[in-house]
PDB file of N, CA and C in Angstrom:
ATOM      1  N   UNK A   1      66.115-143.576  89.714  1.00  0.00           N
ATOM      2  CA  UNK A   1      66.399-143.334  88.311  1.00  0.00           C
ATOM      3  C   UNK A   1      66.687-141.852  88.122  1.00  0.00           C
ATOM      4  N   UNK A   2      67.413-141.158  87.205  1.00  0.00           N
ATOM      5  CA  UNK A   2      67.855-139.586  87.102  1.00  0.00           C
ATOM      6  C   UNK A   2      66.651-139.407  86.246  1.00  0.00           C
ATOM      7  N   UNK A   3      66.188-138.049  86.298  1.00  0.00           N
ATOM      8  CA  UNK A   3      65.865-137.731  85.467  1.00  0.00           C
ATOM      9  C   UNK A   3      66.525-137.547  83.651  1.00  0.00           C
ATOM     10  N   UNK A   4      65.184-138.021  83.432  1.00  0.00           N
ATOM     11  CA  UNK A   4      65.584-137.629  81.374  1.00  0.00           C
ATOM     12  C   UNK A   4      65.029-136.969  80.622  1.00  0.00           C
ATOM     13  N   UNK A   5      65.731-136.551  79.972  1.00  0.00           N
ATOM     14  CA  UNK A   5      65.339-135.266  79.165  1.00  0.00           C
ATOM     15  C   UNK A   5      64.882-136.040  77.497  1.00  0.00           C
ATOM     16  N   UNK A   6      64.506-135.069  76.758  1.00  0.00           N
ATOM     17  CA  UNK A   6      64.508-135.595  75.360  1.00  0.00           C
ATOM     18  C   UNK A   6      65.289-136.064  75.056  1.00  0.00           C
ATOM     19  N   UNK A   7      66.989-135.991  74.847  1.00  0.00           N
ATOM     20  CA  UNK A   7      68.026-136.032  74.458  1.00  0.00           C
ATOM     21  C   UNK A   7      68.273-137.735  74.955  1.00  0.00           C
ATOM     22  N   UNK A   8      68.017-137.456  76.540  1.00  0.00           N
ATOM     23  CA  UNK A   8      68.315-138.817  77.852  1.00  0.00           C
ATOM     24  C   UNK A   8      67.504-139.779  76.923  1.00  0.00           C
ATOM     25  N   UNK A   9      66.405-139.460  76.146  1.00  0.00           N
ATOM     26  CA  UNK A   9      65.306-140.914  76.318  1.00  0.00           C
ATOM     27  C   UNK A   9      65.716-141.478  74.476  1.00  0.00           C
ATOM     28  N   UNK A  10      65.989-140.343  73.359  1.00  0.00           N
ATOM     29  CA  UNK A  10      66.729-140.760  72.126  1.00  0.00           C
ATOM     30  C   UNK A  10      67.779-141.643  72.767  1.00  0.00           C
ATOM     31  N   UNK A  11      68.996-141.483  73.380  1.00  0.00           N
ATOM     32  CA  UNK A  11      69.859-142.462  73.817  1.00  0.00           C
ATOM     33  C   UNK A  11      69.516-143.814  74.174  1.00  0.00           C
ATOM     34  N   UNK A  12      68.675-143.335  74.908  1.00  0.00           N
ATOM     35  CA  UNK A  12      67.799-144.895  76.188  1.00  0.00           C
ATOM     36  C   UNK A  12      66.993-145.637  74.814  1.00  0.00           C
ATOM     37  N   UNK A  13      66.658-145.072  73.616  1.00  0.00           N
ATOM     38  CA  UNK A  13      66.354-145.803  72.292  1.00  0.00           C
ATOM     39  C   UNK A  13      67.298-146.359  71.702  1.00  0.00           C
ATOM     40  N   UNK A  14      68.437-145.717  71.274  1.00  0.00           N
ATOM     41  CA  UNK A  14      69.198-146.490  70.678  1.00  0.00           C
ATOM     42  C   UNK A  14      70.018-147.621  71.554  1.00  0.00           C
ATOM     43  N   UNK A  15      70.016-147.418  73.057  1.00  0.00           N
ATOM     44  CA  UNK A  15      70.343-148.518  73.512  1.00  0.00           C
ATOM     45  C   UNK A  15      69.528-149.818  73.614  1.00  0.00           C
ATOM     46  N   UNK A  16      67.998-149.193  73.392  1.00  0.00           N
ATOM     47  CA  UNK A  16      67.132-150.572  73.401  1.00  0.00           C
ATOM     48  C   UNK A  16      67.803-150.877  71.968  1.00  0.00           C
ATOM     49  N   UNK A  17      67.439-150.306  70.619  1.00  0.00           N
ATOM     50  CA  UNK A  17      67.903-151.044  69.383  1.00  0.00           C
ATOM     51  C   UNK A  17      69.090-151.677  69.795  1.00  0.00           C
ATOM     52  N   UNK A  18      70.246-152.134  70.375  1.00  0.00           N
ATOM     53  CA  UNK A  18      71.606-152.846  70.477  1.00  0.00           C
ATOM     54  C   UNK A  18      70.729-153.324  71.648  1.00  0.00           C
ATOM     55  N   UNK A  19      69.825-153.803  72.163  1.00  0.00           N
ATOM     56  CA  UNK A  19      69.553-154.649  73.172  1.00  0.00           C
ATOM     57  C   UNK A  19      69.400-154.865  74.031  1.00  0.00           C
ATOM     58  N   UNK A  20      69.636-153.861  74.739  1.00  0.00           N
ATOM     59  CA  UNK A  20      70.426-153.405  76.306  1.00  0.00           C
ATOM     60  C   UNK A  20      69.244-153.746  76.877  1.00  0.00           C
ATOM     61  N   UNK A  21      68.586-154.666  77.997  1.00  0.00           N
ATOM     62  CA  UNK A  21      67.246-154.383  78.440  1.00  0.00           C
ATOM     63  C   UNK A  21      66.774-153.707  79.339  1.00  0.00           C
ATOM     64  N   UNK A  22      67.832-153.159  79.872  1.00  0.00           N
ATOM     65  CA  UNK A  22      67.724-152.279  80.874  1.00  0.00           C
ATOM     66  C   UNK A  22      67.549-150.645  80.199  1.00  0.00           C
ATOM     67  N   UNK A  23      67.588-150.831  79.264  1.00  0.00           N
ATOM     68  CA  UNK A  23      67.327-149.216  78.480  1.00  0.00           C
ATOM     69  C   UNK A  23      65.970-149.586  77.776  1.00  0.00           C
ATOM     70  N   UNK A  24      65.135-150.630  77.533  1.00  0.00           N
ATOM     71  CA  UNK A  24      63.794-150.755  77.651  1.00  0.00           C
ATOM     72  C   UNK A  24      63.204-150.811  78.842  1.00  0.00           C
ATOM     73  N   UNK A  25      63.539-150.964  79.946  1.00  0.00           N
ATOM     74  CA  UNK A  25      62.937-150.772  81.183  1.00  0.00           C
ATOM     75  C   UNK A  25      62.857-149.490  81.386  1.00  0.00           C
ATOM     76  N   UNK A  26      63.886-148.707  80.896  1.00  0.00           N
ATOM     77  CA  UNK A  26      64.339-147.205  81.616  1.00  0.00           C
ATOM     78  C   UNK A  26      62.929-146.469  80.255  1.00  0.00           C
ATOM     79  N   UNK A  27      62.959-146.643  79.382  1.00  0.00           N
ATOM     80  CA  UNK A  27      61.665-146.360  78.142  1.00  0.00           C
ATOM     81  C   UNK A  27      60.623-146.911  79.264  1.00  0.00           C
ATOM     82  N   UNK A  28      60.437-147.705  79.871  1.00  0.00           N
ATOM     83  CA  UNK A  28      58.772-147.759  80.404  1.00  0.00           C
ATOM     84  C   UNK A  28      58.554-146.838  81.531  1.00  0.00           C
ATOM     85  N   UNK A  29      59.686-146.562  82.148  1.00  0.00           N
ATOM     86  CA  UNK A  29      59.674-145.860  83.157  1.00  0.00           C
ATOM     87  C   UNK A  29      59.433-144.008  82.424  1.00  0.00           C
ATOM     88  N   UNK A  30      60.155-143.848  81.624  1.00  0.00           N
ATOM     89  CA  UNK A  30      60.027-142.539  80.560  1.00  0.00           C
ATOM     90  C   UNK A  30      58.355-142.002  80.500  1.00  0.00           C
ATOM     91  N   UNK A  31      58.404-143.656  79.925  1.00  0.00           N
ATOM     92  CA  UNK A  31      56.637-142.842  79.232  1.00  0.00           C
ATOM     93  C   UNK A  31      55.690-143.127  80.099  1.00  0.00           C
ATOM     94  N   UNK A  32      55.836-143.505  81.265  1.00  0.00           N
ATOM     95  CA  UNK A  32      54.918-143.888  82.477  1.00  0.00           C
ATOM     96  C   UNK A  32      54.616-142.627  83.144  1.00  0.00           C
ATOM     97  N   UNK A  33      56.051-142.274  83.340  1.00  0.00           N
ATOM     98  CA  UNK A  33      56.320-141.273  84.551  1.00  0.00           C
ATOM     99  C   UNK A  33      56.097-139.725  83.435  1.00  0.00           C
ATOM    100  N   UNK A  34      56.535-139.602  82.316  1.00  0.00           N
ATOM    101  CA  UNK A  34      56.336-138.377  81.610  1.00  0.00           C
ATOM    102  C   UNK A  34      58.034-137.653  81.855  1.00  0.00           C
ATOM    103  N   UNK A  35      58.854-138.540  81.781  1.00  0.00           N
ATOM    104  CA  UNK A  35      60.509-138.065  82.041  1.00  0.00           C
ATOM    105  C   UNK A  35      60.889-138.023  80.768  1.00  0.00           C
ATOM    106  N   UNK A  36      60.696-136.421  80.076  1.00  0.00           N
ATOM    107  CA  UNK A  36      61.459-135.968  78.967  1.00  0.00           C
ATOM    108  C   UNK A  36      60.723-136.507  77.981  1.00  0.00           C
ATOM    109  N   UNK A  37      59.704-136.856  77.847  1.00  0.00           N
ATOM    110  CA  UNK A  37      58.602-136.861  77.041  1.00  0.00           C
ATOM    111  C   UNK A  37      57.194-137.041  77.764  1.00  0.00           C
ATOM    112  N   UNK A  38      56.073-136.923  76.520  1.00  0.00           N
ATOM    113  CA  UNK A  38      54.755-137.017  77.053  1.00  0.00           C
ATOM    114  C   UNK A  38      54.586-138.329  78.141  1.00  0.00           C
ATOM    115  N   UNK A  39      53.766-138.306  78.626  1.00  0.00           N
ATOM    116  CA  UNK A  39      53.213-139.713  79.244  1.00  0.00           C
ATOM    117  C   UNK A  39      52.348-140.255  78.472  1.00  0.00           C
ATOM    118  N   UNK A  40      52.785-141.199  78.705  1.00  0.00           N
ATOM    119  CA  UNK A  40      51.990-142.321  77.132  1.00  0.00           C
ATOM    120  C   UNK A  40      51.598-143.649  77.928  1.00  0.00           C
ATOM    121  N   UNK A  41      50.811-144.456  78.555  1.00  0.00           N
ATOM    122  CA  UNK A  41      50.573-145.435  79.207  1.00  0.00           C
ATOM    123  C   UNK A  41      50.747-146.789  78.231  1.00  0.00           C
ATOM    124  N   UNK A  42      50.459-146.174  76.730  1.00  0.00           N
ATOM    125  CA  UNK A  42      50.178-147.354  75.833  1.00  0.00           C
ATOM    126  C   UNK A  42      52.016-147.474  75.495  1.00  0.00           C
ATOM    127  N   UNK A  43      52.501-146.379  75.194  1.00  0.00           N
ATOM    128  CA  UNK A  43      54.117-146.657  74.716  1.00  0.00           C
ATOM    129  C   UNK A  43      54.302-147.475  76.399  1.00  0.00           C
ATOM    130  N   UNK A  44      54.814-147.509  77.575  1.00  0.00           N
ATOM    131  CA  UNK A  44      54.675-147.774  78.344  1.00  0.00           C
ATOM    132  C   UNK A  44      55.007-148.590  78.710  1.00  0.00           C
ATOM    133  N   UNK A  45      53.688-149.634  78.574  1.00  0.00           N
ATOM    134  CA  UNK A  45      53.102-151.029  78.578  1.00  0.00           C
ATOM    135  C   UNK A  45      54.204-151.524  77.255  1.00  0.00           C
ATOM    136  N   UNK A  46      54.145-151.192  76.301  1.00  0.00           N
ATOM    137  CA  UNK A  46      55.311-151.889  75.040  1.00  0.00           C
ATOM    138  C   UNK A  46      56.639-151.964  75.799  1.00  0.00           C
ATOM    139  N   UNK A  47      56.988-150.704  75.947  1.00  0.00           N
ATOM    140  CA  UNK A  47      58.585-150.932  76.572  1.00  0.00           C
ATOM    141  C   UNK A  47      58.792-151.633  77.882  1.00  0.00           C
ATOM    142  N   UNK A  48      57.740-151.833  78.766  1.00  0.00           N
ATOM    143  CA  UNK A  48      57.790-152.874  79.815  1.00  0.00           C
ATOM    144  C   UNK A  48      58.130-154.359  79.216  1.00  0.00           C
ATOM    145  N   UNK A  49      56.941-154.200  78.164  1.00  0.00           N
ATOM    146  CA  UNK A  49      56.436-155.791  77.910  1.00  0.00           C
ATOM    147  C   UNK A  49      57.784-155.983  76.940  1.00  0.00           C
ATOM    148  N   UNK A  50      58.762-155.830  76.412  1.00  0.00           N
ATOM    149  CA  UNK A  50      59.675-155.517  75.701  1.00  0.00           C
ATOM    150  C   UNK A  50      61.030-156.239  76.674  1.00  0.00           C
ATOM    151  N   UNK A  51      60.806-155.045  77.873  1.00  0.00           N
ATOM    152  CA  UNK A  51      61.557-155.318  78.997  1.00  0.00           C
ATOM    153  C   UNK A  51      61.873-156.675  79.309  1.00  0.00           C
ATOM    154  N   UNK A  52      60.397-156.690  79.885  1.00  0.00           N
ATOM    155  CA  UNK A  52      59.970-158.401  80.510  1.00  0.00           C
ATOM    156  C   UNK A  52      60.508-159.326  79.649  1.00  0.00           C
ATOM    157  N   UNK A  53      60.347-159.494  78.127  1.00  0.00           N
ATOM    158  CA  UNK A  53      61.058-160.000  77.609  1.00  0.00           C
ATOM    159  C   UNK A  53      62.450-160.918  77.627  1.00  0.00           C
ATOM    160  N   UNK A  54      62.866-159.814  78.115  1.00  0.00           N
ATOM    161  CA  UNK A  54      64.435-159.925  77.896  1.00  0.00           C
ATOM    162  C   UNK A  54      64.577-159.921  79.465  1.00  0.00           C
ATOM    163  N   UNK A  55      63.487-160.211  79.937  1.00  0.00           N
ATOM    164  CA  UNK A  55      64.120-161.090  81.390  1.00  0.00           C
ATOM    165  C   UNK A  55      64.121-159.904  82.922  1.00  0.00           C
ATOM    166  N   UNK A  56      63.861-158.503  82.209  1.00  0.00           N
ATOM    167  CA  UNK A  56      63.758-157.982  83.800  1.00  0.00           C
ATOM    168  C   UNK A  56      62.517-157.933  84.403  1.00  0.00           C
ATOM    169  N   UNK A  57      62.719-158.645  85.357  1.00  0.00           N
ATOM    170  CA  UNK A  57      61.556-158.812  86.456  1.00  0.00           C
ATOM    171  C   UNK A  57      60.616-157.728  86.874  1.00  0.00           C
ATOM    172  N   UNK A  58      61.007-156.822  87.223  1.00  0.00           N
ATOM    173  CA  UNK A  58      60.634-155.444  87.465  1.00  0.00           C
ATOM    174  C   UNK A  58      59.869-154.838  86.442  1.00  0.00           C
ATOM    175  N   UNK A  59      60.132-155.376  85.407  1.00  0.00           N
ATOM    176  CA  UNK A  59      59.175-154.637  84.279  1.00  0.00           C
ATOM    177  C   UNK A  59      58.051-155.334  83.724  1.00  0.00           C
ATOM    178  N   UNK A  60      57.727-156.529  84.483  1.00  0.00           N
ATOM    179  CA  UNK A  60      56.458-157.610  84.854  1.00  0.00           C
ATOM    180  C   UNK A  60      55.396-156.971  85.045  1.00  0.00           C
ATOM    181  N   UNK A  61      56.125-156.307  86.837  1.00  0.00           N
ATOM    182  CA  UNK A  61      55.127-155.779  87.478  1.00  0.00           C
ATOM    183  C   UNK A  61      55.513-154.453  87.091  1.00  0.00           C
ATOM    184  N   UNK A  62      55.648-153.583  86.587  1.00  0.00           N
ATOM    185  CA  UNK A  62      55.412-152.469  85.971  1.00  0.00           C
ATOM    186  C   UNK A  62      54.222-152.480  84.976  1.00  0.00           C
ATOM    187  N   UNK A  63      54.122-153.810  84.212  1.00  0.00           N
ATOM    188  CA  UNK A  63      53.143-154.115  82.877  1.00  0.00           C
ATOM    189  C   UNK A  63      52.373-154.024  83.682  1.00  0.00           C
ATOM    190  N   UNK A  64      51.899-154.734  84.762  1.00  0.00           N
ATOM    191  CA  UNK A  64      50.736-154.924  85.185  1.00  0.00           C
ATOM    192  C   UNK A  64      50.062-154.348  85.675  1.00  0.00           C
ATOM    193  N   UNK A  65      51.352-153.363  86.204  1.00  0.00           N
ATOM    194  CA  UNK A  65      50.221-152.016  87.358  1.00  0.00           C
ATOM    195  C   UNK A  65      49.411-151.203  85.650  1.00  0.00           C
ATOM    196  N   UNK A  66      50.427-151.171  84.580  1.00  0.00           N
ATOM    197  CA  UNK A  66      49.844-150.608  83.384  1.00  0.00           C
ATOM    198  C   UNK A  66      48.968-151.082  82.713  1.00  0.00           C
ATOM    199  N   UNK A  67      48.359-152.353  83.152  1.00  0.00           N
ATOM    200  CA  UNK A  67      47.240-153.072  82.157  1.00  0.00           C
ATOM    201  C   UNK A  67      46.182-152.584  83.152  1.00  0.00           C
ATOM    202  N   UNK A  68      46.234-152.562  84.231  1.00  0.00           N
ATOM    203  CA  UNK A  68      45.486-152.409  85.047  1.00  0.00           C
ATOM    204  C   UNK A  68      44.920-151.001  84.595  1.00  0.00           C
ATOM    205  N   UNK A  69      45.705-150.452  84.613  1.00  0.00           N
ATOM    206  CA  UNK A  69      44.771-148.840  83.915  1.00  0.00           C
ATOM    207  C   UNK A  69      44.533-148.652  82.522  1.00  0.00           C
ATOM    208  N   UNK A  70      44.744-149.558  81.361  1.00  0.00           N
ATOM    209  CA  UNK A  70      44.363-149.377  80.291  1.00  0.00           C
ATOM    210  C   UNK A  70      43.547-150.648  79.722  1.00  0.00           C
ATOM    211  N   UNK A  71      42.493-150.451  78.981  1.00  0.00           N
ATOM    212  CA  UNK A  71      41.459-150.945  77.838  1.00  0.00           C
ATOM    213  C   UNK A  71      41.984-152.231  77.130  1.00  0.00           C
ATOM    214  N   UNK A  72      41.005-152.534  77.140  1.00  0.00           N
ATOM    215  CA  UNK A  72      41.365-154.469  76.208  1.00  0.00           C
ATOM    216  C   UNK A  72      42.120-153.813  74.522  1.00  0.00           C
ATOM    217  N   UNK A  73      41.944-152.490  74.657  1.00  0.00           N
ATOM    218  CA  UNK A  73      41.977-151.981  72.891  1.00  0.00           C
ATOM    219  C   UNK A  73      43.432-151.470  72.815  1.00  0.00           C
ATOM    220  N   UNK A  74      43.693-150.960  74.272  1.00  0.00           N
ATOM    221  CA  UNK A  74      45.079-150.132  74.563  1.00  0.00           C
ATOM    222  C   UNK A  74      46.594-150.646  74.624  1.00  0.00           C
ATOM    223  N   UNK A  75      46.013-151.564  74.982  1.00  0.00           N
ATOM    224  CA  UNK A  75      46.605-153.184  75.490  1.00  0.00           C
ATOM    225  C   UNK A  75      46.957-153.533  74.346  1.00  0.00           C
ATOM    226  N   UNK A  76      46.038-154.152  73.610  1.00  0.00           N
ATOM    227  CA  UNK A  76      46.242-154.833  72.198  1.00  0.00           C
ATOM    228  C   UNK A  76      46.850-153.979  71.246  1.00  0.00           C
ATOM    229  N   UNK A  77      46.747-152.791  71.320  1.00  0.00           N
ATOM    230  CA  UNK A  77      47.911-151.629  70.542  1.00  0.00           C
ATOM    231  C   UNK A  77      48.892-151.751  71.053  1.00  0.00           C
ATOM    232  N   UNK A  78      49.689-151.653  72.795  1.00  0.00           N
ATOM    233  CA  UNK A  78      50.954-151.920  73.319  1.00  0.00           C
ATOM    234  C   UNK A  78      51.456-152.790  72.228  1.00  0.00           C
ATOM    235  N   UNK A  79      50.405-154.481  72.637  1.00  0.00           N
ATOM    236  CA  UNK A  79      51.341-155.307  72.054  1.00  0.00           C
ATOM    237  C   UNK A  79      51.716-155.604  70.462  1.00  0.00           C
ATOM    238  N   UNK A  80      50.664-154.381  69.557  1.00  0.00           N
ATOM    239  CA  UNK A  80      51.281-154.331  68.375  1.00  0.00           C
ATOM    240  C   UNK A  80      52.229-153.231  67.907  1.00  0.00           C
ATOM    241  N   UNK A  81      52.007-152.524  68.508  1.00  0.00           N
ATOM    242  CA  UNK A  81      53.357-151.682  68.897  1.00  0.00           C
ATOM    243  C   UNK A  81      55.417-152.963  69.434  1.00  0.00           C
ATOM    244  N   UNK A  82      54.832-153.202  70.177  1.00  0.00           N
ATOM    245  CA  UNK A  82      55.853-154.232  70.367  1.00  0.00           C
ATOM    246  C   UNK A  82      55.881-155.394  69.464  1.00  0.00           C
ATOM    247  N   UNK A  83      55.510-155.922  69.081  1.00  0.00           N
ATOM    248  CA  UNK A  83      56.192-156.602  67.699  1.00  0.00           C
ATOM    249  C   UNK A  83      56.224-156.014  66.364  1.00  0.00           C
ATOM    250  N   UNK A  84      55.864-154.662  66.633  1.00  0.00           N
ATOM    251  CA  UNK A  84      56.655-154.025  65.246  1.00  0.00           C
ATOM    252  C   UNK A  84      57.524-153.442  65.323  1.00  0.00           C
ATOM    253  N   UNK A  85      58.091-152.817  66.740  1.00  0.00           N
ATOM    254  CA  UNK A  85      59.685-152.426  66.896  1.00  0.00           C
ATOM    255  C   UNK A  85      60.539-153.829  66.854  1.00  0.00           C
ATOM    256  N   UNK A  86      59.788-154.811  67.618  1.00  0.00           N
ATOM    257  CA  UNK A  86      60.567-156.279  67.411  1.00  0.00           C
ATOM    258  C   UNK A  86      60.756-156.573  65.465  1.00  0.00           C
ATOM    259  N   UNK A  87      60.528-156.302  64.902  1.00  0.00           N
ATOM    260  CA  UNK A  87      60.261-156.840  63.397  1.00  0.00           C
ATOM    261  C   UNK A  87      61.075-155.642  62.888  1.00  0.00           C
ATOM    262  N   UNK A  88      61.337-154.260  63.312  1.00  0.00           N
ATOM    263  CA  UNK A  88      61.808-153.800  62.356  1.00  0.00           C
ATOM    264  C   UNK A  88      63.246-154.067  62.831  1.00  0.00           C
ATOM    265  N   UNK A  89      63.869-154.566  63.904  1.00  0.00           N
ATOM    266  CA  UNK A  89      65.206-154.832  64.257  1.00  0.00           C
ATOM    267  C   UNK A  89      65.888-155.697  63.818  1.00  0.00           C
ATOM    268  N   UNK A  90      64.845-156.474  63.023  1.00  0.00           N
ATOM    269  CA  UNK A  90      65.043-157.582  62.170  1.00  0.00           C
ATOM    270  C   UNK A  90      65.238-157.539  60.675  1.00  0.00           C
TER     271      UNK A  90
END
């Protein structure tokens, strides 16, 4: 993956809003790894589980290595985090 900058990961957003799922995979990888923004484990886990969604495999097991390091509480924020970017696209 190239590195991303602030600029790289606004883009890699508006391509998740139009759908792209491979620009929600590239967001889990962002806030995992700390590429052009903070590292965020909980944003993370959303843009994986987001990912997975929409069918990429790879971002399964990305969730999982990420549940594995975060809290029954952290978790349950991911996934309300992810159905409220899901709801506002709506």
């Amino acid at each position: 993956m190239a590195l991303l900058d602030f600029e790289g990961v606004q883009a890699q957003e508006c391509e998740a809003r139009r759908g792209k799922a491979d620009a929600l995979y590239t967001l889990g990888l962002a806030y995992s790894t700390g590429q052009g923004v903070e590292t965020d484990l909980v944003a993370a886990h959303k843009w994986f589980n987001l990912a997975a969604m929409k069918g990429i495999v790879e971002a399964r097991a990305k969730r999982a290595e990420i549940s594995a390091e975060l809290g029954t509480q952290e978790i349950a924020e991911a996934q309300k985090q992810a159905r409220a970017w899901l709801a506002q696209l709506h």
